[in-house]
Protein backbone atom coordinates (compact mmCIF):
# COMPACT_ATOMS: atom_id res chain seq x y z
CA UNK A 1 -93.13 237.08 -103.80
CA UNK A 2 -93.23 234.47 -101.49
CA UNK A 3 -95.67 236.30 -99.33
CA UNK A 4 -98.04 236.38 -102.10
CA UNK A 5 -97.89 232.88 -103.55
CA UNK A 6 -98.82 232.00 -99.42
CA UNK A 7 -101.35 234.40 -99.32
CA UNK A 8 -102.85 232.85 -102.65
CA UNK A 9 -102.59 229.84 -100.95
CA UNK A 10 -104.32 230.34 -98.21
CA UNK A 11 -107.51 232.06 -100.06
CA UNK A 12 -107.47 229.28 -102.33
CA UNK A 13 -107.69 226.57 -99.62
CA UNK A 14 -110.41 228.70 -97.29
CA UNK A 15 -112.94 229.26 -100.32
CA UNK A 16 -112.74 225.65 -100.93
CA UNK A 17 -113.72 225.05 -97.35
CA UNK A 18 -116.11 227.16 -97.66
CA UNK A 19 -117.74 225.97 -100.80
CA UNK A 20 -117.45 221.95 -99.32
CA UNK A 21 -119.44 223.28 -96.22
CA UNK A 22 -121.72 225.15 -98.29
CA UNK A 23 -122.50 221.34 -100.02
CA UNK A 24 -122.58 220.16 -96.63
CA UNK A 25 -126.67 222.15 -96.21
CA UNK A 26 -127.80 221.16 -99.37
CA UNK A 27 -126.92 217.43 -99.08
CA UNK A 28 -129.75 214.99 -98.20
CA UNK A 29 -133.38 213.89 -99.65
CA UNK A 30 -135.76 216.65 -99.45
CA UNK A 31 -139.67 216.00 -100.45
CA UNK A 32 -142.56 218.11 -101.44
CA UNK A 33 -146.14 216.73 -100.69
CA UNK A 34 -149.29 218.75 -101.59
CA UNK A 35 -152.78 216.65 -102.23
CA UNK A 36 -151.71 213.81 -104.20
CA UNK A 37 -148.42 215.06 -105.42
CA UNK A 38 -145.09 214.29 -103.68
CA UNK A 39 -141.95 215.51 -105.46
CA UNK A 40 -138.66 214.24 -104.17
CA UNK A 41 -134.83 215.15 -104.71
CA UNK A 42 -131.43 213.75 -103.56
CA UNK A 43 -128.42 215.08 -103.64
CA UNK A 44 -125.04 214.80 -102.82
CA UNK A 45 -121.67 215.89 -103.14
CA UNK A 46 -120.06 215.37 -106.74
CA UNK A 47 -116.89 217.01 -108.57
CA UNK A 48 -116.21 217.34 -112.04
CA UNK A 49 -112.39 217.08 -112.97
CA UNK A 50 -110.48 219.19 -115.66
CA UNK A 51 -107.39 218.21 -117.34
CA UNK A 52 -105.65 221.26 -116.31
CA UNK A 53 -107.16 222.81 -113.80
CA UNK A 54 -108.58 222.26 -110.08
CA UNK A 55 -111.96 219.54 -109.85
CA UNK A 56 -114.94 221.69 -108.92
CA UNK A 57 -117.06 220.77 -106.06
CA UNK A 58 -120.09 220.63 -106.98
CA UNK A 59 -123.98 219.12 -106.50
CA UNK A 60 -125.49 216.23 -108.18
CA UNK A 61 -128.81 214.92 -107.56
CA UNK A 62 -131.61 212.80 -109.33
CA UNK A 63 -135.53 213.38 -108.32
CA UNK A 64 -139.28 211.43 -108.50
CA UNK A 65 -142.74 212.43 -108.96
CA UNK A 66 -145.45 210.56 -107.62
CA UNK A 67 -149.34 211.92 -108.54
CA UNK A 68 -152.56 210.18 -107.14
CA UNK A 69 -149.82 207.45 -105.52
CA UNK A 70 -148.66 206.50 -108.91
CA UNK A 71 -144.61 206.49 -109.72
CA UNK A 72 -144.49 209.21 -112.92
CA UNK A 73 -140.55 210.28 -112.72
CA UNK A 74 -138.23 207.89 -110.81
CA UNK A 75 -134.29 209.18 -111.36
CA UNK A 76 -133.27 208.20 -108.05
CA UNK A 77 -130.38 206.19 -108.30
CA UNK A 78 -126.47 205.35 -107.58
CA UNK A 79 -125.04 208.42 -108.69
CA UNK A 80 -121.13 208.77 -109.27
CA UNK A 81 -119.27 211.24 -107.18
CA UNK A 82 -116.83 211.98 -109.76
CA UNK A 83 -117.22 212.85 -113.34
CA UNK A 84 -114.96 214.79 -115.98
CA UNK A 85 -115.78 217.88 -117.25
CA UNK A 86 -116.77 215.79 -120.69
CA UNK A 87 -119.20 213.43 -119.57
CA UNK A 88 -122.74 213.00 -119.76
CA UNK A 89 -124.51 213.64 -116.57
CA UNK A 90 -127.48 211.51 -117.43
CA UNK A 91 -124.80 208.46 -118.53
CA UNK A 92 -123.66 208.53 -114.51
CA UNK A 93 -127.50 209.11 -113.34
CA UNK A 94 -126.92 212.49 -112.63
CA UNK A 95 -130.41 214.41 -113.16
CA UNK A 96 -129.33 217.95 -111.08
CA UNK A 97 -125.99 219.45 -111.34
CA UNK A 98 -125.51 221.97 -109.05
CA UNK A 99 -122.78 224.57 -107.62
CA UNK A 100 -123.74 226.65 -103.58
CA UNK A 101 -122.47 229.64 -104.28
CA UNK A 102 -123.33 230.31 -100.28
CA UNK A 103 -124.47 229.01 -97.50
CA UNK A 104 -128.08 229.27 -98.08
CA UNK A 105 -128.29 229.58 -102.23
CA UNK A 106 -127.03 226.95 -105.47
CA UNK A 107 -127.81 227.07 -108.32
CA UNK A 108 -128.03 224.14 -111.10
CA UNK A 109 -128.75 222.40 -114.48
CA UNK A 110 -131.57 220.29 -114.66
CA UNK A 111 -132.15 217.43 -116.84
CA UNK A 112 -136.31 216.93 -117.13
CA UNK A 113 -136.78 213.32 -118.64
CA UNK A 114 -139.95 213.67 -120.06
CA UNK A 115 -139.88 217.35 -121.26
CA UNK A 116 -136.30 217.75 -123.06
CA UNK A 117 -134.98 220.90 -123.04
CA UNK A 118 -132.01 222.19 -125.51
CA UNK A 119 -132.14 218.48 -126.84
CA UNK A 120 -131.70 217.16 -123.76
CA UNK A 121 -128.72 218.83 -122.29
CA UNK A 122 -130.69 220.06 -119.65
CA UNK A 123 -131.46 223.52 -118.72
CA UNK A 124 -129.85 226.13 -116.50
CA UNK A 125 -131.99 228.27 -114.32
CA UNK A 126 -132.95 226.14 -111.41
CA UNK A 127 -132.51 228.00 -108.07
CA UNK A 128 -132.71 226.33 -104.28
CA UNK A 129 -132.32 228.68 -100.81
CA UNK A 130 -132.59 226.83 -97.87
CA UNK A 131 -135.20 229.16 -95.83
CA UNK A 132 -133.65 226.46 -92.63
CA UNK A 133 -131.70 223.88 -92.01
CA UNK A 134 -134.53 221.77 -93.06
CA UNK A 135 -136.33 223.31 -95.55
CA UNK A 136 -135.41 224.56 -99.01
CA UNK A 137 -137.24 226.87 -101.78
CA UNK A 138 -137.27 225.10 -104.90
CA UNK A 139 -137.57 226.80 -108.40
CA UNK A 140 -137.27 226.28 -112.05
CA UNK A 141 -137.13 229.24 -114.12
CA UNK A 142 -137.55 227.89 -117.72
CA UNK A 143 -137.30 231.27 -119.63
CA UNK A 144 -133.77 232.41 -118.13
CA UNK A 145 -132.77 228.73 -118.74
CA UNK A 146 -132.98 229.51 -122.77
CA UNK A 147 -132.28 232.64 -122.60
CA UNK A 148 -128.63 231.85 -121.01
CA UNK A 149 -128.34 228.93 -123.33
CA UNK A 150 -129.56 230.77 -126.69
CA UNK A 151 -127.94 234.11 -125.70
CA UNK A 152 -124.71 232.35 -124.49
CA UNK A 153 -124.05 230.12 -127.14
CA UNK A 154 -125.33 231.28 -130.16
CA UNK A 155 -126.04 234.36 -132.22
CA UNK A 156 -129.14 236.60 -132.91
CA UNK A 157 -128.91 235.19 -136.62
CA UNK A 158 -127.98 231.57 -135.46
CA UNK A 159 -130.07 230.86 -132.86
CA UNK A 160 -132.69 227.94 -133.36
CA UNK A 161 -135.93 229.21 -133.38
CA UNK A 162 -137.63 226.13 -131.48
CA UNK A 163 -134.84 226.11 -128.55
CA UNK A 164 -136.78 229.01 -127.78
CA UNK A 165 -140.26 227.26 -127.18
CA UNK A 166 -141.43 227.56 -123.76
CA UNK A 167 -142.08 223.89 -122.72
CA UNK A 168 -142.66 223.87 -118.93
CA UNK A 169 -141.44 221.26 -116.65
CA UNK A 170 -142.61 217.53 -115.60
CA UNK A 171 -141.92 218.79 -112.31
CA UNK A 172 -142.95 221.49 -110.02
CA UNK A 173 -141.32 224.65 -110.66
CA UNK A 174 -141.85 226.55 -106.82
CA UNK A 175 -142.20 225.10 -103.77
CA UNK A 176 -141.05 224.49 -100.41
CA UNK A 177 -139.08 221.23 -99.60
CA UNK A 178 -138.54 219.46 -96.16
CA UNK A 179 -135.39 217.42 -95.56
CA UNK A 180 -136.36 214.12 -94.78
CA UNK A 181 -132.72 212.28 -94.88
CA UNK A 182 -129.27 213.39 -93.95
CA UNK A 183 -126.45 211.54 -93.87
CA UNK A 184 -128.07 208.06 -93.75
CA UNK A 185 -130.68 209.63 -90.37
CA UNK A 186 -134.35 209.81 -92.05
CA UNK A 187 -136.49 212.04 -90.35
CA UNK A 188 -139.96 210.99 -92.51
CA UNK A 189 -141.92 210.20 -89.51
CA UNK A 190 -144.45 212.58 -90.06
CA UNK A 191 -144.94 212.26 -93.50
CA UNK A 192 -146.18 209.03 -95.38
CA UNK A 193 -143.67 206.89 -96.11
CA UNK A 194 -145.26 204.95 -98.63
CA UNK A 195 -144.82 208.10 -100.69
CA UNK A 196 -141.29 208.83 -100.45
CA UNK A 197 -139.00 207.18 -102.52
CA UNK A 198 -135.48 207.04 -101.49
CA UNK A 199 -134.06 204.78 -103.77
């Protein structure tokens, strides 16, 4: 018995290693630019704690928009590292809440400001791979979002009619992303910097 409870142990404490240096890739501020559009995310670590159970380690993040050098979606801010599993994202300016399942793939909620989704709770379906170290494939898949949240939490019979309304995003739903900051090192010298906010 005692072998087992170690073993448990043991595979417990390795796949959280594992999952905090999965994190460890995705963390930093990584920017889109194409014409006059420059999308930017941040994100860093974050848990969310449970009453009974063990916190999860997971992603949170906030993002901008910026079109013809105008400021459309700013929701990079001071995020809090730890939440409980009954909070608000949004209340703790967390706009991307995410989980790496590996060392190259996560998967998240996000919450678009301007186009609400599921009244707001955000939607599920957003998907990042890093292709390298610094760059990341960024998508947004709006119709498995609602169909997870419809299918998931309600019945055939139940199931609001206008959560089903395909909405689209504020923000751009597939593109490649360069790392521009990581760990407090920016690395924006080729791009403009008057485009990039890291707030």
């Amino acid at each position: 018995m005692k072998n087992i409870i170690l073993f448990l142990a043991t595979m417990l404490i390795s796949i959280a290693a594992f999952s905090q240096s999965y994190r460890d890739k995705f963390v930093g501020t990584w920017v889109y630019e194409s014409n006059d559009t420059v999308f930017t995310i941040k994100l860093q670590k974050g848990e969310l704690t449970y009453a009974n159970m063990p916190n999860d380690k997971c992603l949170f993040g906030g993002y901008s928009l910026k079109v013809g050098g105008v400021m459309k979606e700013n929701y990079i801010n001071i995020m809090l590292t730890t939440i409980t599993q009954d909070s608000y994202p949004l209340s703790s300016n967390i706009y991307i809440k995410g989980w790496a399942f590996s060392d190259f793939y996560a998967g998240f909620i996000f919450f678009d400001q301007r186009i609400k989704h599921l009244k707001g709770k955000g939607i599920l379906g957003g998907d990042m791979r890093l292709l390298t170290s610094n760059t990341l494939k960024w998508t947004l898949d709006e119709e498995y979002g609602l169909w997870h949240a419809c299918e998931g939490e309600y019945d055939d019979e139940n199931a609001p009619e206008h959560e089903w309304e395909i909405k689209g995003f504020s923000v751009p739903t597939n593109v490649i992303m360069t790392k521009v900051q990581d760990g407090g090192v920016d690395n924006s010298k080729d791009l403009n910097p008057n485009s990039i906010p890291l707030n």
